[in-house]
N, C-alpha and C. Protein backbone atom coordinates (compact mmCIF):
# COMPACT_ATOMS: atom_id res chain seq x y z
N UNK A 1 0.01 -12.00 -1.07
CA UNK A 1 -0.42 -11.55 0.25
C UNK A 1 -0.20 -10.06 0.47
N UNK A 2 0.48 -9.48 -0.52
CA UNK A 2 1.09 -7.95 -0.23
C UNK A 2 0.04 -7.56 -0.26
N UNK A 3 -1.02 -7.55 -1.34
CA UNK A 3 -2.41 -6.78 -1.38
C UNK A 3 -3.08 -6.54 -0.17
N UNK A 4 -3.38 -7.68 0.62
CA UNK A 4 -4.24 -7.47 1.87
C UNK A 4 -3.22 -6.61 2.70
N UNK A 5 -2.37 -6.88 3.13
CA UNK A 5 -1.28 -5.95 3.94
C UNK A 5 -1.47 -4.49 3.75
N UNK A 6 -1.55 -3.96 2.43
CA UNK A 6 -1.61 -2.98 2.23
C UNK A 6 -2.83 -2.33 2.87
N UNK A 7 -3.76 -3.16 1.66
CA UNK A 7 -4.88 -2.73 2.62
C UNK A 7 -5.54 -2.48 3.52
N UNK A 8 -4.95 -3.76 4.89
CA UNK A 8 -5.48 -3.54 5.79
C UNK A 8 -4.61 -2.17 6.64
N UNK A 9 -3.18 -2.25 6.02
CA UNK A 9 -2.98 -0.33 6.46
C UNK A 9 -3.39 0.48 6.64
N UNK A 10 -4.20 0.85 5.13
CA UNK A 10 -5.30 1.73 5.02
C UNK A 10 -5.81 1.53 5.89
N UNK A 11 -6.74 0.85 6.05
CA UNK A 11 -7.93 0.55 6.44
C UNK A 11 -7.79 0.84 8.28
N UNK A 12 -6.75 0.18 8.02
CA UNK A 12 -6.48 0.27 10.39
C UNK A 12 -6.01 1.73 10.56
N UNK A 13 -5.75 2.98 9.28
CA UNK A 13 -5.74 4.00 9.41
C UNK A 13 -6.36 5.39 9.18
N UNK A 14 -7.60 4.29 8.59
CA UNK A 14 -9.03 5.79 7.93
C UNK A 14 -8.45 5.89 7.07
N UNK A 15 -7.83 5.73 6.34
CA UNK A 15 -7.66 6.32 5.20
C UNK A 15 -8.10 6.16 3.83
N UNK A 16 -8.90 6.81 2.90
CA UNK A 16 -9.30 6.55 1.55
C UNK A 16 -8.72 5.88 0.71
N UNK A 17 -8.74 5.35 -0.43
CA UNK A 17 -7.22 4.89 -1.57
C UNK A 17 -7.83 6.60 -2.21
N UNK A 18 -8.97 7.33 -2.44
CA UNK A 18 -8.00 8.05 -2.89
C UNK A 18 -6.83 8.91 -2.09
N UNK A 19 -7.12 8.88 -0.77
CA UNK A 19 -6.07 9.47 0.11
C UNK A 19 -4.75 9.19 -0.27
N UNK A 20 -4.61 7.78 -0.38
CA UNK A 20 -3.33 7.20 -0.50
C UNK A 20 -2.87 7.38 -2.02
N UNK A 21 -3.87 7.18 -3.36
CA UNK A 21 -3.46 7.43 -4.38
C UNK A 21 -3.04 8.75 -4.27
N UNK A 22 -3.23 9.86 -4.03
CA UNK A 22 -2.77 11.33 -4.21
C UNK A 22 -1.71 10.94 -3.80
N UNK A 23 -1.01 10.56 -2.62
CA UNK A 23 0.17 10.42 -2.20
C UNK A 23 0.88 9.78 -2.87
N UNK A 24 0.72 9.14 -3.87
CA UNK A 24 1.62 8.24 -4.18
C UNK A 24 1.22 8.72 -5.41
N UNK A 25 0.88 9.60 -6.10
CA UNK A 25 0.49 10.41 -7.17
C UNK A 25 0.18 9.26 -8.43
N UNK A 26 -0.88 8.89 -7.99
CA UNK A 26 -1.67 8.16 -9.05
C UNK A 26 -2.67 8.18 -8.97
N UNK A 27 -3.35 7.29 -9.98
CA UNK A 27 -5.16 7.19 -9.66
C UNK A 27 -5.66 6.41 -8.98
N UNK A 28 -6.87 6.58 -8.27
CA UNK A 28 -7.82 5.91 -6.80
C UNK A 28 -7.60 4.33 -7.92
N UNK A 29 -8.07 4.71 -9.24
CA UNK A 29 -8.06 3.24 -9.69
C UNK A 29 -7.23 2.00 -10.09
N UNK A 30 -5.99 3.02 -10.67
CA UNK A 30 -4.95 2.02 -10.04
C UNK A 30 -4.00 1.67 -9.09
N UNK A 31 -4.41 2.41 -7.84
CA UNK A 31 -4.43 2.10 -6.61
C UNK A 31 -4.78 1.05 -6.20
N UNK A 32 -6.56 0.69 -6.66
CA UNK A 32 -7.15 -0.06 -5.84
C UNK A 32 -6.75 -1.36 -6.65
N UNK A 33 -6.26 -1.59 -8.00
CA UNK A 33 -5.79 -2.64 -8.64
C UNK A 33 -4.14 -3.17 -7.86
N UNK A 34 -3.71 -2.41 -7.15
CA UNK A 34 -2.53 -2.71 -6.61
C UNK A 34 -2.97 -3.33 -5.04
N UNK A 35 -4.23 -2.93 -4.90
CA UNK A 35 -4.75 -3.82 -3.54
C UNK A 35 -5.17 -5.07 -3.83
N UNK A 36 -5.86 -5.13 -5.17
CA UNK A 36 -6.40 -6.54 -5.42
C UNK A 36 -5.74 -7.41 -5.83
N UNK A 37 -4.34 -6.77 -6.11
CA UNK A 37 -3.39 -7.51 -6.81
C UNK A 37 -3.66 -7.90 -8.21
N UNK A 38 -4.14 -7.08 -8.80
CA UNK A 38 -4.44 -6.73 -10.42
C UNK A 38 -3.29 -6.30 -11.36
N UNK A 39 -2.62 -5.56 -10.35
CA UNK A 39 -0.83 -4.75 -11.04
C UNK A 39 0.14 -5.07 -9.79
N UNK A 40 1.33 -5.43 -9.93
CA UNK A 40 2.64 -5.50 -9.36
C UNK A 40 2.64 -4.15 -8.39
N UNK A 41 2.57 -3.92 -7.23
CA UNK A 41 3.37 -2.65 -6.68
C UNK A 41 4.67 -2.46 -7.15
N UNK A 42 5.00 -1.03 -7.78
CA UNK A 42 6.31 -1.21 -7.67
C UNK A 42 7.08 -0.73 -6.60
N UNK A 43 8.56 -1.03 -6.85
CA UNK A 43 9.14 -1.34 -5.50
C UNK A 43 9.65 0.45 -5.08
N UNK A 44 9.08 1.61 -5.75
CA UNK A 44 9.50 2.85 -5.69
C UNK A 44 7.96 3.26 -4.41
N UNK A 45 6.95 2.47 -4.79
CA UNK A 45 5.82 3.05 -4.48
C UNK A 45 5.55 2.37 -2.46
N UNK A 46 6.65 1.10 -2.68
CA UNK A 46 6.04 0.19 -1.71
C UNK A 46 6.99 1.04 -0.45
N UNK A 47 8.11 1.96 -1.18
CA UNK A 47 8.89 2.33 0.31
C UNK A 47 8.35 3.68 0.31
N UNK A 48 7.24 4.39 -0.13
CA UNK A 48 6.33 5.19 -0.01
C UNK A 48 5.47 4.92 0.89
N UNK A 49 4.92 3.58 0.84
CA UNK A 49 3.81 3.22 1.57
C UNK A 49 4.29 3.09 2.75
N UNK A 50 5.73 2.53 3.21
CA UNK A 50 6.25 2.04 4.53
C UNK A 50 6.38 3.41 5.06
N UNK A 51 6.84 4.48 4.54
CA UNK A 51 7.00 5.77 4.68
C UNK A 51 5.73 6.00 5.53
N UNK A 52 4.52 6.28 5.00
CA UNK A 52 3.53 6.39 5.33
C UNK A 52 2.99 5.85 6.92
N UNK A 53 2.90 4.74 6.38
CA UNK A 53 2.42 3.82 7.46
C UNK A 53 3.69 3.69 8.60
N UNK A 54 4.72 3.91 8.13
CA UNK A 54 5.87 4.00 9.73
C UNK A 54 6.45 2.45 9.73
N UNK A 55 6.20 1.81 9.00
CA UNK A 55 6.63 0.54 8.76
C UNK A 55 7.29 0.32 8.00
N UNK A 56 8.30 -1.55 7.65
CA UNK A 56 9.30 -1.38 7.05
C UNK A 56 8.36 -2.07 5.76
N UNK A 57 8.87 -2.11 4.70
CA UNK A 57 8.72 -2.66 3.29
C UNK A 57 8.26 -4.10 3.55
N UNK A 58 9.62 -4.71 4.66
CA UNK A 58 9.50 -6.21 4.37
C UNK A 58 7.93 -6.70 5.11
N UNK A 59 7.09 -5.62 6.07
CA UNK A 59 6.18 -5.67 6.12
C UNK A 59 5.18 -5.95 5.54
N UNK A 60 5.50 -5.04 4.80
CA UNK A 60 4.35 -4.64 3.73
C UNK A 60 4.45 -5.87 2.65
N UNK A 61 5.34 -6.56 2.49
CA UNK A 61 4.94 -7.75 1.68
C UNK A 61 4.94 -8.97 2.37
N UNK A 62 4.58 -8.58 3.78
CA UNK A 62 4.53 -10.17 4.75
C UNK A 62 5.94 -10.40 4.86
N UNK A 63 7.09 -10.45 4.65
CA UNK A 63 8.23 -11.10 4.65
C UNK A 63 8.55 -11.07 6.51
N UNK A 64 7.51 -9.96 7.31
CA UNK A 64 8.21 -10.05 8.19
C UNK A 64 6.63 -9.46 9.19
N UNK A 65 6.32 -9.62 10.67
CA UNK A 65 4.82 -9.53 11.30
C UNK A 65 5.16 -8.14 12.29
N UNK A 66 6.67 -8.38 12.27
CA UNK A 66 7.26 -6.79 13.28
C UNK A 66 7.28 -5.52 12.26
């Protein structure tokens, strides 16, 4: 379920994956394999993303809807 979460981050924030890949200094493409759930997020990248988005981690993998 982490994949969609992520995504819909992006997504409820305009933002590109390559937007988000630069930030997280990788490629748009395996970015978008970490949305489809193709590759594991790792857990360095996912408190990047909470960073980002202003949210906590346990969010970002559903563990929690606040």
């Amino acid at each position: 379920m982490m994949h969609l979460r992520i995504r819909d981050m992006r997504e409820d924030n305009d933002i590109k994956q390559k937007e988000v890949a630069a930030y997280l200094l990788c490629d748009q493409s395996l970015y978008s394999k970490y949305e489809r759930e193709e590759r594991p997020l790792p857990l360095e990248l996912a408190f990047k993303l909470a960073d980002l988005y202003h949210v906590s981690v346990d969010y970002l993998v559903c563990r929690t809807n606040e």
